[in-house]
C-alpha atoms as a PDB file:
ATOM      1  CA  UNK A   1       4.012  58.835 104.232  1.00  0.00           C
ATOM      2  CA  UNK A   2       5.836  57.695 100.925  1.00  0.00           C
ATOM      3  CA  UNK A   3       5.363  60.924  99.330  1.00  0.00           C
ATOM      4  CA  UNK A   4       7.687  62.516 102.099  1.00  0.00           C
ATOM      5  CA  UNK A   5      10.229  60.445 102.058  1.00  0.00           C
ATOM      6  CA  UNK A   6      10.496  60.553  98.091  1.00  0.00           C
ATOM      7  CA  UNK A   7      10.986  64.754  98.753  1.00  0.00           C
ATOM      8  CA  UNK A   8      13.093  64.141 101.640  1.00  0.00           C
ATOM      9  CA  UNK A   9      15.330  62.156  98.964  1.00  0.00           C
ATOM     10  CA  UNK A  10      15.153  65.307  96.340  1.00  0.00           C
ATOM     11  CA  UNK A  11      16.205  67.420  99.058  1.00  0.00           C
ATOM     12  CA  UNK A  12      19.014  65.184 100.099  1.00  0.00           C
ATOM     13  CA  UNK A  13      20.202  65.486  96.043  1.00  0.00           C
ATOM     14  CA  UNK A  14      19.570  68.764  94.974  1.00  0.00           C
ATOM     15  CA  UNK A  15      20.533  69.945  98.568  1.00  0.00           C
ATOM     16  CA  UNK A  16      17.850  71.744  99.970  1.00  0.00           C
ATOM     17  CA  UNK A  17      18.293  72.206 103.761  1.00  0.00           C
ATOM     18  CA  UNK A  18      15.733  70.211 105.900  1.00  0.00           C
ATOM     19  CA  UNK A  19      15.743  71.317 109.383  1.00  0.00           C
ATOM     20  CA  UNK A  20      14.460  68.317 112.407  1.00  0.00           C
ATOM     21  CA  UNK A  21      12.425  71.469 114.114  1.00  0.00           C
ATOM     22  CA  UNK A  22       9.738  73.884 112.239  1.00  0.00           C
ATOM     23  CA  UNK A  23      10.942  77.006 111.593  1.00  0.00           C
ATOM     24  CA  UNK A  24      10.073  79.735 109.267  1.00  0.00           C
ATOM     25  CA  UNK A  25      12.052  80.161 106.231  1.00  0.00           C
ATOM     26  CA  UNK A  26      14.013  83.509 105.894  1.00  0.00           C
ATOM     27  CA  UNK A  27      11.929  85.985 103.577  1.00  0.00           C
ATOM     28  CA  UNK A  28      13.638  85.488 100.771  1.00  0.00           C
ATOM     29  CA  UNK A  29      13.354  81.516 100.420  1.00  0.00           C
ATOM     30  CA  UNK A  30       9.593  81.854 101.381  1.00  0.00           C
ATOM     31  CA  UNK A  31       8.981  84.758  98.594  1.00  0.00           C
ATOM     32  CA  UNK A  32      10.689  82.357  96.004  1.00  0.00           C
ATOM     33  CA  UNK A  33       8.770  79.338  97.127  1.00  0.00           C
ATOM     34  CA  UNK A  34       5.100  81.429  97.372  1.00  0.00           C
ATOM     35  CA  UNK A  35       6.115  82.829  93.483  1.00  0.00           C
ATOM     36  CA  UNK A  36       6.895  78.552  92.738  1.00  0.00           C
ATOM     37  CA  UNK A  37       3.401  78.190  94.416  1.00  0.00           C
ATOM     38  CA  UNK A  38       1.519  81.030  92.504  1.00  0.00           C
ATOM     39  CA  UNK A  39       3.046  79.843  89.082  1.00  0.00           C
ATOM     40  CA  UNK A  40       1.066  76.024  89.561  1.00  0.00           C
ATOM     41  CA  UNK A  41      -1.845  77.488  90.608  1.00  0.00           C
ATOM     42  CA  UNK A  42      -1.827  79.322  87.207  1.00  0.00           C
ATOM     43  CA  UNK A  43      -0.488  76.345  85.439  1.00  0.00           C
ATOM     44  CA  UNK A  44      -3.782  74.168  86.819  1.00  0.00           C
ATOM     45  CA  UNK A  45      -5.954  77.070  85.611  1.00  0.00           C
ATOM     46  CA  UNK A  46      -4.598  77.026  81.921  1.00  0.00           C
ATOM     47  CA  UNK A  47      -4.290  73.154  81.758  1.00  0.00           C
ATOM     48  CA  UNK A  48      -7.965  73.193  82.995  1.00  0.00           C
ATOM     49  CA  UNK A  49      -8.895  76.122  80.216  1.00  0.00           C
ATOM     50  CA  UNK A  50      -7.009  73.293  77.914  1.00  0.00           C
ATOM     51  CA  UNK A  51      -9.153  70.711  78.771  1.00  0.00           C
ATOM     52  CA  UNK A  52      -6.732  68.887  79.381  1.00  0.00           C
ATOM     53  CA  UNK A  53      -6.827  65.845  82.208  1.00  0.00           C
ATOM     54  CA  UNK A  54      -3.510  65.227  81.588  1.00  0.00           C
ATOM     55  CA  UNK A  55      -2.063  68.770  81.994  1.00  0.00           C
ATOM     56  CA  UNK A  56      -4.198  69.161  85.105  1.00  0.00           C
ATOM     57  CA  UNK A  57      -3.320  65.870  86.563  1.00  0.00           C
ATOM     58  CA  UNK A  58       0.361  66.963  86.629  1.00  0.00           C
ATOM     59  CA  UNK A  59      -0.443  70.342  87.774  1.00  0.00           C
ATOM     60  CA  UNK A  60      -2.283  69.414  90.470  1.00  0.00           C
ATOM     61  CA  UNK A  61       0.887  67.039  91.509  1.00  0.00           C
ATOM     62  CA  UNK A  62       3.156  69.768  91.163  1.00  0.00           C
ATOM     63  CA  UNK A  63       1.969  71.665  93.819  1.00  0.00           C
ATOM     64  CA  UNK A  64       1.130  69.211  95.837  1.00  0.00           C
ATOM     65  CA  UNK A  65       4.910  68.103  95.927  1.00  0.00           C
ATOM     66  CA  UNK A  66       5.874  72.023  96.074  1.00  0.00           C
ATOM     67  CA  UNK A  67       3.979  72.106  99.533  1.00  0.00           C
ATOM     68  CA  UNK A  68       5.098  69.082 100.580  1.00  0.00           C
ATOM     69  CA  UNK A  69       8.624  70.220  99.919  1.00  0.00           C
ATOM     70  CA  UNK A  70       8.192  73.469 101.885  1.00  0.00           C
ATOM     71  CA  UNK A  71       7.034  71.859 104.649  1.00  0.00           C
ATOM     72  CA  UNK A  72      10.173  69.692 104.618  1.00  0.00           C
ATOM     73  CA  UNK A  73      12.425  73.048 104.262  1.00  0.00           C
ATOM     74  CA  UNK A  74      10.290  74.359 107.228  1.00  0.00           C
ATOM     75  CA  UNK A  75      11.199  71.252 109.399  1.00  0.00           C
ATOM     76  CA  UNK A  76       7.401  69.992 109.608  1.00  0.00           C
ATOM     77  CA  UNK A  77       8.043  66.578 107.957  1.00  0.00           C
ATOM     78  CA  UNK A  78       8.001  64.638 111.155  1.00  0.00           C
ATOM     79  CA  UNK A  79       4.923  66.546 111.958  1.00  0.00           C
ATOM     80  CA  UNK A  80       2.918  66.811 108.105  1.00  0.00           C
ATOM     81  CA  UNK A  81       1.101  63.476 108.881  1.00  0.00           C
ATOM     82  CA  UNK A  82      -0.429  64.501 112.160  1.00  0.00           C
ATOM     83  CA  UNK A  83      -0.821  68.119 110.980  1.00  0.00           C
ATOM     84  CA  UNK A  84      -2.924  66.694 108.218  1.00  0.00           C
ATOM     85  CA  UNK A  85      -4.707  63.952 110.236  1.00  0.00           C
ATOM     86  CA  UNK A  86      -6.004  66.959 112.580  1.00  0.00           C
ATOM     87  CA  UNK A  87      -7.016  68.776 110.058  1.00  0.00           C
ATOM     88  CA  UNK A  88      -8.998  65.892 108.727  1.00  0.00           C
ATOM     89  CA  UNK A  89     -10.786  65.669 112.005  1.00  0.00           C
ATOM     90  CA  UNK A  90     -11.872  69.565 112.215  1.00  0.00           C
ATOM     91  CA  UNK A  91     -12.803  69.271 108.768  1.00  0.00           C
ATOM     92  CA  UNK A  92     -15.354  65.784 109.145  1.00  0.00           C
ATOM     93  CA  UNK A  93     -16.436  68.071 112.385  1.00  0.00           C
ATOM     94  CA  UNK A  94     -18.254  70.482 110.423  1.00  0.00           C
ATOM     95  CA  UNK A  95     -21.724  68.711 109.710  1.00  0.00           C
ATOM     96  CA  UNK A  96     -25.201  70.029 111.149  1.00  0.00           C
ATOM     97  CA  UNK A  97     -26.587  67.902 114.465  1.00  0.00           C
ATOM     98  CA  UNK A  98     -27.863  65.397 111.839  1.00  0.00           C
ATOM     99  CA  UNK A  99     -24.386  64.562 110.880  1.00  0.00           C
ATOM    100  CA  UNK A 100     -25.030  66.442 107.303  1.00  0.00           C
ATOM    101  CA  UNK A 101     -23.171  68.738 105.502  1.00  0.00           C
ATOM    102  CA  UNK A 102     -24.666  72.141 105.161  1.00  0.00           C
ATOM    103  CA  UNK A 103     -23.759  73.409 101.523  1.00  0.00           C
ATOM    104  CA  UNK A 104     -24.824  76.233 100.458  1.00  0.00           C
ATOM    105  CA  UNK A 105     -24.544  77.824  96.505  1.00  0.00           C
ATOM    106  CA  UNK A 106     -21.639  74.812  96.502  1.00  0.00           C
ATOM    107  CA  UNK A 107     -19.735  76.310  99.046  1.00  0.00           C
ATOM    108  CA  UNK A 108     -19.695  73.888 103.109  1.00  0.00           C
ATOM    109  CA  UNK A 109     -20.633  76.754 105.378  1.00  0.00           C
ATOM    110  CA  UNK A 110     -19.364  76.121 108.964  1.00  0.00           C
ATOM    111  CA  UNK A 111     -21.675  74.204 111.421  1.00  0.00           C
ATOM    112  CA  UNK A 112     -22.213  75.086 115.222  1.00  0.00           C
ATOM    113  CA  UNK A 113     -20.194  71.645 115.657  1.00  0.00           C
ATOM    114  CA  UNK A 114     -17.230  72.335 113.979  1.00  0.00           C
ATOM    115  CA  UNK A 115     -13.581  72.308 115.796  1.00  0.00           C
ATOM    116  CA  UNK A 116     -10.953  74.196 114.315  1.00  0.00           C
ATOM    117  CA  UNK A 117      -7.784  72.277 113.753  1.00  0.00           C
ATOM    118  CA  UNK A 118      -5.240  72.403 116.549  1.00  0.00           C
ATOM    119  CA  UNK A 119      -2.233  72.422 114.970  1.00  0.00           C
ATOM    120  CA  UNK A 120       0.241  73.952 117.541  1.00  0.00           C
ATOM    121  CA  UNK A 121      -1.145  70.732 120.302  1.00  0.00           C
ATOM    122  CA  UNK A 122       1.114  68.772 117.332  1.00  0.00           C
ATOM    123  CA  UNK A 123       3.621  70.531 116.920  1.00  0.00           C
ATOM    124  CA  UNK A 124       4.528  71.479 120.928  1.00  0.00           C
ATOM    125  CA  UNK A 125       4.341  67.581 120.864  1.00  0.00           C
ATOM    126  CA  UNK A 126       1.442  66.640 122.524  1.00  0.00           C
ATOM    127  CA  UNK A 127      -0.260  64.062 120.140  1.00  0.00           C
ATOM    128  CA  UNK A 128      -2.149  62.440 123.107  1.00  0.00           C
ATOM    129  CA  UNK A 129      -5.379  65.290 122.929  1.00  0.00           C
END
């Protein structure tokens, strides 16, 4: 995934560690990356009070880059693909026996059929099931 490798590269410059295994990030990394986090999510909110397309547009990149980055400081970037790809799956598993959606007030409620994502088969490396 090009976006990876592009916040592999920042990383590499502005030296944030990037472990080759997941691991969780000592408390007081993960506090200062959820407050990061937190900030965007307000940021989208005001751009979107704004009205602004432009404003949201680079808010919602933001944090899509800040998670992306965390993942790489938690050692899931040769994993993020798959993880996502699986959680893809569980998600397109939620439909009604009629292959429909079941939305409800404009919120997907969860179908008999769905699958919950199994993200620890991925990262205990079996990709095969």
């Amino acid at each position: 995934m090009k976006l990876i490798k592009q916040v592999l590269d920042y990383h590499k410059v502005f030296k944030i560690p990037t472990p080759d295994t997941p691991k969780l990030l000592p408390t007081q990394i993960w506090d200062i990356r959820q407050e990061t986090l937190k900030q965007e999510i307000e940021d989208q909110h005001s751009a979107w009070v704004e009205r602004d397309i432009n404003k949201v547009t680079l808010t919602i990149c933001n944090s899509i880059y800040s998670l992306i980055s965390l993942a790489c400081e938690s050692g899931l970037q040769n994993h993020l693909e798959k993880c996502l790809d699986e959680l893809h799956r569980a998600k397109m598993s939620n439909v009604d026996e009629n292959g429909q959606s079941i939305i409800l007030n404009g919120e997907i409620i969860q179908s008999a059929s769905f699958t919950p994502p199994n993200i620890n088969r991925i990262l205990d490396g079996d990709t095969n099931s």
